[in-house]
N, C-alpha and C. Protein backbone atom coordinates (compact mmCIF):
# COMPACT_ATOMS: atom_id res chain seq x y z
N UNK A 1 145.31 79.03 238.25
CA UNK A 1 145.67 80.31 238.84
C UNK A 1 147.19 80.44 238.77
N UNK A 2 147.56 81.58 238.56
CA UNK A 2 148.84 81.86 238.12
C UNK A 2 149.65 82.19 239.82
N UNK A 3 151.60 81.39 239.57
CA UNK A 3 151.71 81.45 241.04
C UNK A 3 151.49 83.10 241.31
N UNK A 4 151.58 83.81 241.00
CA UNK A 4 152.23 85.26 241.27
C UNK A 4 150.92 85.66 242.42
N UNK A 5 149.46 85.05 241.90
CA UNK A 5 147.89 85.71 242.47
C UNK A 5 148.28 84.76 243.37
N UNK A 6 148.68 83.39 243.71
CA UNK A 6 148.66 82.70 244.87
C UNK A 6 149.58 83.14 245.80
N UNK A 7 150.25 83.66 245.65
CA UNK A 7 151.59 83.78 246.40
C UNK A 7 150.98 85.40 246.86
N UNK A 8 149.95 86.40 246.27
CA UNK A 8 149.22 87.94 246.97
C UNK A 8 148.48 87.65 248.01
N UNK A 9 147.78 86.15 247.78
CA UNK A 9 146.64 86.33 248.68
C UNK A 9 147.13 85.03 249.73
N UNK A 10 148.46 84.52 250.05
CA UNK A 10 148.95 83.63 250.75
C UNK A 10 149.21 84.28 251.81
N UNK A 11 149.03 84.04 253.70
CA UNK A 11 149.26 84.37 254.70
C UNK A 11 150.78 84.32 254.86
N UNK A 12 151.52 83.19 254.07
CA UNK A 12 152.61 83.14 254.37
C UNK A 12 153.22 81.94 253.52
N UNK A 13 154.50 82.30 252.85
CA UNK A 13 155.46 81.70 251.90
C UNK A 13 156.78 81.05 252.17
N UNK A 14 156.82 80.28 252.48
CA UNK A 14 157.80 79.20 253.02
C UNK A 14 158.18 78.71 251.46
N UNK A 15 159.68 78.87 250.87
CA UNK A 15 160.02 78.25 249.89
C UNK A 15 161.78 78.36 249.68
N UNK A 16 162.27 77.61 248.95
CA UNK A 16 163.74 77.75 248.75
C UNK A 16 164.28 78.55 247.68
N UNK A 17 163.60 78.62 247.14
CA UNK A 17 162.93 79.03 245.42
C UNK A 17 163.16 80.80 245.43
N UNK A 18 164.56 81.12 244.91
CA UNK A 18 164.37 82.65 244.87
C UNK A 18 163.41 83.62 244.10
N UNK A 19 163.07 83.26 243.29
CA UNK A 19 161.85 83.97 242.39
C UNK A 19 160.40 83.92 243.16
N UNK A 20 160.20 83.03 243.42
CA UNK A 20 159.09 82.60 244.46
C UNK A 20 159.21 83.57 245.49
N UNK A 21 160.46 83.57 246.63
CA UNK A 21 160.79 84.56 247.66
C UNK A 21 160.88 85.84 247.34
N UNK A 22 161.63 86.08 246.51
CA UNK A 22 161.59 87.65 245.57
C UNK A 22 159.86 88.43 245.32
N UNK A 23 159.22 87.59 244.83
CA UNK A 23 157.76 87.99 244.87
C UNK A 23 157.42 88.56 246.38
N UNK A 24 157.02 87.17 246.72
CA UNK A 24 156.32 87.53 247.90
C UNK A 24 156.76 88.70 248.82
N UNK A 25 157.98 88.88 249.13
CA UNK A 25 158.70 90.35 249.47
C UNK A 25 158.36 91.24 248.91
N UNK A 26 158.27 91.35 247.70
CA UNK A 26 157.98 92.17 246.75
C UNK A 26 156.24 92.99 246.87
N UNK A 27 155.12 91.71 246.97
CA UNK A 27 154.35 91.81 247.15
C UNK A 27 153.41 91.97 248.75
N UNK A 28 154.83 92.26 249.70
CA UNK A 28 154.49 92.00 250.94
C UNK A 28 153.88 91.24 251.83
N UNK A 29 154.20 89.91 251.37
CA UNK A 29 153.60 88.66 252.17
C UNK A 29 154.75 88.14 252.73
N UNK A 30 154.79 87.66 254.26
CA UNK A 30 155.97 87.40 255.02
C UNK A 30 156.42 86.21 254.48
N UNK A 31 157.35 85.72 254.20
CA UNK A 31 157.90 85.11 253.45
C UNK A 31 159.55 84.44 254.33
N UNK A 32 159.75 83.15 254.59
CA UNK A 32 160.83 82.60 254.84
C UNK A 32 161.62 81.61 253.70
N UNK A 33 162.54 81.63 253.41
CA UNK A 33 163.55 80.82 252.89
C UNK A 33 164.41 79.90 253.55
N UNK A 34 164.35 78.68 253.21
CA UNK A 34 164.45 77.07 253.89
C UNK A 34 166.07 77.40 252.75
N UNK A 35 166.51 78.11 251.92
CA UNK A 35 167.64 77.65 250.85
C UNK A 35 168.96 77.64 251.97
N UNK A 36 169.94 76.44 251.71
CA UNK A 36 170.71 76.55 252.85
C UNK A 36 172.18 76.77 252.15
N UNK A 37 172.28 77.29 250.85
CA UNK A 37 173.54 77.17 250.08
C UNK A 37 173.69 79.43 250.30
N UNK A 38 174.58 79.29 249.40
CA UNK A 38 175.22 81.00 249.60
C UNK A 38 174.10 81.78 249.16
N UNK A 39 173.69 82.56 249.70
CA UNK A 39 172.43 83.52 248.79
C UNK A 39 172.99 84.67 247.96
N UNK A 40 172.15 84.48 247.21
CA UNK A 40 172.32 85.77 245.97
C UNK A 40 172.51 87.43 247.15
N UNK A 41 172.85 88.16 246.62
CA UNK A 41 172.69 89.82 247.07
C UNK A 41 171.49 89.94 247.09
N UNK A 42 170.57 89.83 246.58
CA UNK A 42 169.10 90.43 246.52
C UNK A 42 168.38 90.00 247.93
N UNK A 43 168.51 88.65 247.67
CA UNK A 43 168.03 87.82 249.04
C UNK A 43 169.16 87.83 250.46
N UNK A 44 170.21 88.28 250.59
CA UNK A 44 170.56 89.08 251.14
C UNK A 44 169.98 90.55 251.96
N UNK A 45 170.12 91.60 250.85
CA UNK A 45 169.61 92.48 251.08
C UNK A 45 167.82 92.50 251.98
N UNK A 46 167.54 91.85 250.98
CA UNK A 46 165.84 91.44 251.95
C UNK A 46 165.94 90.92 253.06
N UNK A 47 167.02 90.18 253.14
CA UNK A 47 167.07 89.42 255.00
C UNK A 47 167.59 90.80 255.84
N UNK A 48 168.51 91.48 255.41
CA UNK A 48 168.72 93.05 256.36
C UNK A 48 167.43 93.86 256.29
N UNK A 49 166.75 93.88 255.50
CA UNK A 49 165.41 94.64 255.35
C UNK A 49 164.18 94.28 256.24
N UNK A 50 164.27 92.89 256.40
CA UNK A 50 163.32 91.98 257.45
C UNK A 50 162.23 91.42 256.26
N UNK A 51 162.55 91.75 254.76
CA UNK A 51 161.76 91.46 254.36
C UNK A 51 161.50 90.07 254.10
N UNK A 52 162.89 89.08 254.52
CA UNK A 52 162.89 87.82 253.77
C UNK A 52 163.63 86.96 255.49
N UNK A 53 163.16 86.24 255.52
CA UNK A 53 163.80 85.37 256.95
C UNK A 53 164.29 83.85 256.89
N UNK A 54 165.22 84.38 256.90
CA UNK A 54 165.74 81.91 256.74
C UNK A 54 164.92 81.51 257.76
N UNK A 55 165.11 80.30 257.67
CA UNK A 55 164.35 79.46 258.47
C UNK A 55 165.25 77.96 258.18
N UNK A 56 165.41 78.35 259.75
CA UNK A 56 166.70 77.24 259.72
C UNK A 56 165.86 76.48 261.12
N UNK A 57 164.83 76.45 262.10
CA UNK A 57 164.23 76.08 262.75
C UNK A 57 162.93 76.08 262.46
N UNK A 58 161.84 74.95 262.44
CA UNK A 58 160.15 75.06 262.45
C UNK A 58 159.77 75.98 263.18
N UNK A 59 160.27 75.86 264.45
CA UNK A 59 159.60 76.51 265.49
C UNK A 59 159.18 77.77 265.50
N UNK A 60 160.54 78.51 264.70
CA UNK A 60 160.42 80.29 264.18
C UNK A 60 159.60 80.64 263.01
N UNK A 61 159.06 79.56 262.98
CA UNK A 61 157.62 80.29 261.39
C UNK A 61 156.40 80.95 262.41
N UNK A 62 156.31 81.60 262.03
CA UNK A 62 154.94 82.44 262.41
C UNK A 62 154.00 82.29 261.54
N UNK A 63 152.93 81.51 262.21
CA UNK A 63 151.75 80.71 261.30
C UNK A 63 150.58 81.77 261.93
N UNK A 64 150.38 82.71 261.24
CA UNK A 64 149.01 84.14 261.58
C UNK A 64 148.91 84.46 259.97
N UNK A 65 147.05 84.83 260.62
CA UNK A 65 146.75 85.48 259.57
C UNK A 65 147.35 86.98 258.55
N UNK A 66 147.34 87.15 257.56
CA UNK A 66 147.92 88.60 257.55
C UNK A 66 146.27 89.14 257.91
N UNK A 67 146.67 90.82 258.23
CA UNK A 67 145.49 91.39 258.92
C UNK A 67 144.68 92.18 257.64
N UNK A 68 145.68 92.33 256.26
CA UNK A 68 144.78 92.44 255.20
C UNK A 68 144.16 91.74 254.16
N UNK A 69 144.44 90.73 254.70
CA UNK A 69 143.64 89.43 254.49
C UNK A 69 144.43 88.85 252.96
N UNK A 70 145.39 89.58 252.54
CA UNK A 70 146.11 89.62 250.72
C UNK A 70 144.80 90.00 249.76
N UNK A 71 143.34 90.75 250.40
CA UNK A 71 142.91 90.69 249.89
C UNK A 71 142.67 92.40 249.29
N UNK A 72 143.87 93.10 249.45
CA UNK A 72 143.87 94.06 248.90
C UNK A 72 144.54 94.09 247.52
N UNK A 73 143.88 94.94 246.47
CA UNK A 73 144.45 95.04 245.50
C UNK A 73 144.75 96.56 244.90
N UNK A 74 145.65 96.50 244.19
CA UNK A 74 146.70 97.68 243.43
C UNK A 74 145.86 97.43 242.00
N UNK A 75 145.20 98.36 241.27
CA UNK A 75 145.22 98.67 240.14
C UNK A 75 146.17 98.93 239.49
N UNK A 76 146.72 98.95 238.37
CA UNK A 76 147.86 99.82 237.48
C UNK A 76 147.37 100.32 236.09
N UNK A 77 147.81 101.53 235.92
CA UNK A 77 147.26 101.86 234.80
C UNK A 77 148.64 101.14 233.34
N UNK A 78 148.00 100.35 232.98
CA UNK A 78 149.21 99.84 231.74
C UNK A 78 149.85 100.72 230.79
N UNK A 79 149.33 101.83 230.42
CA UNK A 79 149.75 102.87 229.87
C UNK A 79 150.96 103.61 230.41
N UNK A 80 151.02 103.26 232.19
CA UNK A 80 152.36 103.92 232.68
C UNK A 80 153.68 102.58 232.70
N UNK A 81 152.84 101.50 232.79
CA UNK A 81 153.94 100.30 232.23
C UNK A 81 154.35 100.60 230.84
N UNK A 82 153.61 101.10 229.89
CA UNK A 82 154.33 101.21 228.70
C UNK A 82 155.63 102.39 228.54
N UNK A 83 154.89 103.44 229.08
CA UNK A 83 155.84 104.56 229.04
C UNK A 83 156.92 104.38 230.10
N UNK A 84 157.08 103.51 231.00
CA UNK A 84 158.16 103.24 231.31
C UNK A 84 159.34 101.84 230.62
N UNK A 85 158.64 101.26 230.23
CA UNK A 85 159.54 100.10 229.09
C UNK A 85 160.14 101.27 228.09
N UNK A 86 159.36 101.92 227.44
CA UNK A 86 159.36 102.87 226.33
C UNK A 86 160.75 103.77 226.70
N UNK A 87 160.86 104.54 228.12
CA UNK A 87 161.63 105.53 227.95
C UNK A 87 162.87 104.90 228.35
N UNK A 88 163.18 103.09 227.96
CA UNK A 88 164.49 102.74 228.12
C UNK A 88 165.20 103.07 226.83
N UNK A 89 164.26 103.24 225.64
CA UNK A 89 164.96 103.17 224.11
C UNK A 89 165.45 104.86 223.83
N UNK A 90 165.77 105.66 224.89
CA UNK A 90 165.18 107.19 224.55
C UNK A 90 167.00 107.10 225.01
């Protein structure tokens, strides 16, 4: 299983790993970062957003279920992924 489907249907993402954290924000799974060096802007920005939370104490992880279980899914039609790659060459 590819990380991207583990990391949709995960209650919760504890990692140091910005690509890893970037997802799960992305994909709306609560998500903390253990990284203790300077953070990028992105991961920045997500900690003002609430979307991304250090975790500099155990105690502050919130270990709950999510209430949509990650078991909702987004269709996409690939045809609008194309025409948007597409209208970068225009």
């Amino acid at each position: 299983m590819d990380a991207q489907s583990l990391i949709a249907l995960a209650d919760v993402v504890v990692s140091a790993g910005g690509t890893m954290n970037r997802e799960a924000a992305a994909l709306g799974v609560p998500v903390y970062t253990t990284y203790g060096g300077r953070l990028g802007g992105v991961d920045e920005a997500l900690i003002r957003e609430g979307r991304l939370r250090p975790l500099t104490d155990p105690r502050a992880l919130d270990l709950s279920k999510r209430l949509d279980g990650g078991s909702s899914r987004t269709r996409r039609d690939p045809a609008e992924l194309l025409g948007l790659l597409l209208s970068a060459l225009d």
